[in-house]
C-alpha atoms as a PDB file:
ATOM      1  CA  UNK A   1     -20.135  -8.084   0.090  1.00  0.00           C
ATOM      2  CA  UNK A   2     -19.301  -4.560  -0.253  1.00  0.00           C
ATOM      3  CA  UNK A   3     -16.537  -3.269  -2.931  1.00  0.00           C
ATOM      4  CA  UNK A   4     -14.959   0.048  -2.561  1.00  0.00           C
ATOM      5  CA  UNK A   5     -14.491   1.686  -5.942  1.00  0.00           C
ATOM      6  CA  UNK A   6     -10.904   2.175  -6.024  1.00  0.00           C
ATOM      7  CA  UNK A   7      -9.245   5.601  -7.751  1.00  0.00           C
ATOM      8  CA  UNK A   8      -6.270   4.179 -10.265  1.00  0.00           C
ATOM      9  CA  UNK A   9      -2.712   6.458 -10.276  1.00  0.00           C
ATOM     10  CA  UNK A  10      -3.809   7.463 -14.099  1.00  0.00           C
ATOM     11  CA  UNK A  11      -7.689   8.749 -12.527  1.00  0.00           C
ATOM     12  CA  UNK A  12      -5.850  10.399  -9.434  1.00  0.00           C
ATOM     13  CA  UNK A  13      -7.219  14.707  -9.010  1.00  0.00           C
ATOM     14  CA  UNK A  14      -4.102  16.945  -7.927  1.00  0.00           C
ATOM     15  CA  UNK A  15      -4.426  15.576  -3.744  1.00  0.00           C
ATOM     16  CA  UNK A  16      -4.562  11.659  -4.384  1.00  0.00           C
ATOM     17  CA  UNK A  17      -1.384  12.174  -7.274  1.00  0.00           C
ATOM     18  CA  UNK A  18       0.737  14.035  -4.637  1.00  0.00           C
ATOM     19  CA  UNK A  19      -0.497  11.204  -2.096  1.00  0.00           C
ATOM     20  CA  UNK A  20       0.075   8.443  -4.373  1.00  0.00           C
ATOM     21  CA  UNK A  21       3.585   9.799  -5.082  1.00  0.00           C
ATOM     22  CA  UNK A  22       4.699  10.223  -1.600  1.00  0.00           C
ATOM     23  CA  UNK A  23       3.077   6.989  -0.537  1.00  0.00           C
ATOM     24  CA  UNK A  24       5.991   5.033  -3.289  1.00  0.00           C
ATOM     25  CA  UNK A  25       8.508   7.083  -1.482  1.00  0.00           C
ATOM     26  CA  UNK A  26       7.812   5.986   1.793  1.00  0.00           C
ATOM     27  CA  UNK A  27       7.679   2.572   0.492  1.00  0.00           C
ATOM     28  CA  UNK A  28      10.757   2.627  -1.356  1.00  0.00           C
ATOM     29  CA  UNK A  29       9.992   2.936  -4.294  1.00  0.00           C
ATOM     30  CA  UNK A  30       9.400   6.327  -7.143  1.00  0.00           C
ATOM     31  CA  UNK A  31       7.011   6.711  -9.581  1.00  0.00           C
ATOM     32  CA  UNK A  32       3.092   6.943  -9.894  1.00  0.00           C
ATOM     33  CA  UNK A  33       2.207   4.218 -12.642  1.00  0.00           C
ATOM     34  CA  UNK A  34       1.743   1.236 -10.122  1.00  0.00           C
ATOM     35  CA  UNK A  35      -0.105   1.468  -6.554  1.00  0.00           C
ATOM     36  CA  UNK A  36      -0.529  -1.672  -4.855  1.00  0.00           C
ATOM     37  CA  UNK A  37      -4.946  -2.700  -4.777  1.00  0.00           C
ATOM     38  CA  UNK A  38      -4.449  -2.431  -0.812  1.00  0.00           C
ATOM     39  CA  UNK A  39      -3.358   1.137  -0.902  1.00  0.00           C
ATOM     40  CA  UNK A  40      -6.037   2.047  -3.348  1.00  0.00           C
ATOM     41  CA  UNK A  41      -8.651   1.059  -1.335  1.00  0.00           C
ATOM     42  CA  UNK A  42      -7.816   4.582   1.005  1.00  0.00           C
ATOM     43  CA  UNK A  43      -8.159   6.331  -2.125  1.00  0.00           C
ATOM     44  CA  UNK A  44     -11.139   8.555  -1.459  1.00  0.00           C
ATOM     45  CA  UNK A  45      -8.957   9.519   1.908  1.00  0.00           C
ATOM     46  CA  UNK A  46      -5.357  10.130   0.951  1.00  0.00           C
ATOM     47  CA  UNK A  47      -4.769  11.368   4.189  1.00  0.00           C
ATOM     48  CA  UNK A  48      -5.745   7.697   5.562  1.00  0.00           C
ATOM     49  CA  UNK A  49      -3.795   5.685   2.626  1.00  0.00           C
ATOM     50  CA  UNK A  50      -0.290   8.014   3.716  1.00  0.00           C
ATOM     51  CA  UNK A  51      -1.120   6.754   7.312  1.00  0.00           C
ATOM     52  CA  UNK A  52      -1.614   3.599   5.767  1.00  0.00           C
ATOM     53  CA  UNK A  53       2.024   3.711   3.708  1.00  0.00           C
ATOM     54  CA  UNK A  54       3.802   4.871   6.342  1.00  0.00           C
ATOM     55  CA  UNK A  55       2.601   1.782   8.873  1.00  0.00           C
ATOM     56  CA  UNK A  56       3.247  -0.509   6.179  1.00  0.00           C
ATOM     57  CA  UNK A  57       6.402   0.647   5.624  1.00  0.00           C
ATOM     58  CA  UNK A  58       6.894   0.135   9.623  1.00  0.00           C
ATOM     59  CA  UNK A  59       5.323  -3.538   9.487  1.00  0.00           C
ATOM     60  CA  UNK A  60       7.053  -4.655   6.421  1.00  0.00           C
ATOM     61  CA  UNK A  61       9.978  -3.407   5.245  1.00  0.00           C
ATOM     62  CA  UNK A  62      12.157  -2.134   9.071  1.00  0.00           C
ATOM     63  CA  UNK A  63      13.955  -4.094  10.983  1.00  0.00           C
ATOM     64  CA  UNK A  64      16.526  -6.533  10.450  1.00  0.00           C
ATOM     65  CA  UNK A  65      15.167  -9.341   9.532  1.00  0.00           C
ATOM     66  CA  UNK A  66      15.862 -10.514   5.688  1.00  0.00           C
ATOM     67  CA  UNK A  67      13.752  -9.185   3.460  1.00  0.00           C
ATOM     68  CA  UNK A  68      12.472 -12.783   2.282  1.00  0.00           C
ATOM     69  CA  UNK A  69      11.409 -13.741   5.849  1.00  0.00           C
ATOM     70  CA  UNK A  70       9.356 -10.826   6.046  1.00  0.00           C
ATOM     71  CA  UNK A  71       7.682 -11.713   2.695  1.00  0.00           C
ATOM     72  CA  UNK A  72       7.226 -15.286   4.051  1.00  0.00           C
ATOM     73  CA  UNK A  73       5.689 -13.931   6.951  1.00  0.00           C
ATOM     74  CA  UNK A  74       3.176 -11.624   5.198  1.00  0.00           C
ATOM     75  CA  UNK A  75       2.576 -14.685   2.885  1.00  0.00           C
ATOM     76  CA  UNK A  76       1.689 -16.949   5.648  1.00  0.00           C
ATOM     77  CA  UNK A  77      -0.807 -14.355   7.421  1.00  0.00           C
ATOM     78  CA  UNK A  78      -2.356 -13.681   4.115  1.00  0.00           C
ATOM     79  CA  UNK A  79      -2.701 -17.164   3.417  1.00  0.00           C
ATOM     80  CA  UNK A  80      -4.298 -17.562   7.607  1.00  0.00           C
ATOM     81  CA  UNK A  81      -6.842 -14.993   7.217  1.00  0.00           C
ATOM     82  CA  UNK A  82      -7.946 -16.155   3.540  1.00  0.00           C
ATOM     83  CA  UNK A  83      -6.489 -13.010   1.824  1.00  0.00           C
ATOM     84  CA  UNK A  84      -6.209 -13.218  -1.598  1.00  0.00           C
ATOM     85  CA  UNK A  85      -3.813 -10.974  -2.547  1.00  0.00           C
END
């Protein structure tokens, strides 16, 4: 199975910091220590993983449904397609 070598906040060069920051904005939250494992994987294209935030942030956090249904939701396909995380 191939693994795609991830790029951690603390490893990010000037492009992927500035990416990493603006992709916690869009998703609500500020700050460069954390990046969730899903949004690291576009780390060696940070134009792809702010493409990647922003549809995320579409998909899971708009709308009006609660915030736990979405969560529920996203738990459920997870759990469907065998997603670990």
């Amino acid at each position: 199975m191939p693994r795609i070598a991830f790029i951690p906040p603390r490893r990010a060069g000037p492009e992927l910091r500035r990416a990493y920051m603006r992709m916690r904005e869009t998703m609500g939250t500020h700050g460069l220590a954390i990046a969730p494992q899903i949004m690291q994987s576009f780390s060696h294209r940070p134009n792809l993983l702010l493409a990647a935030a922003e549809g995320y942030r579409y998909a899971g956090w708009g709308g009006r449904l609660p915030r736990a249904t979405r969560e529920l939701v996203a738990l459920l396909v997870s759990r469907e397609n065998d997603c670990f995380y």
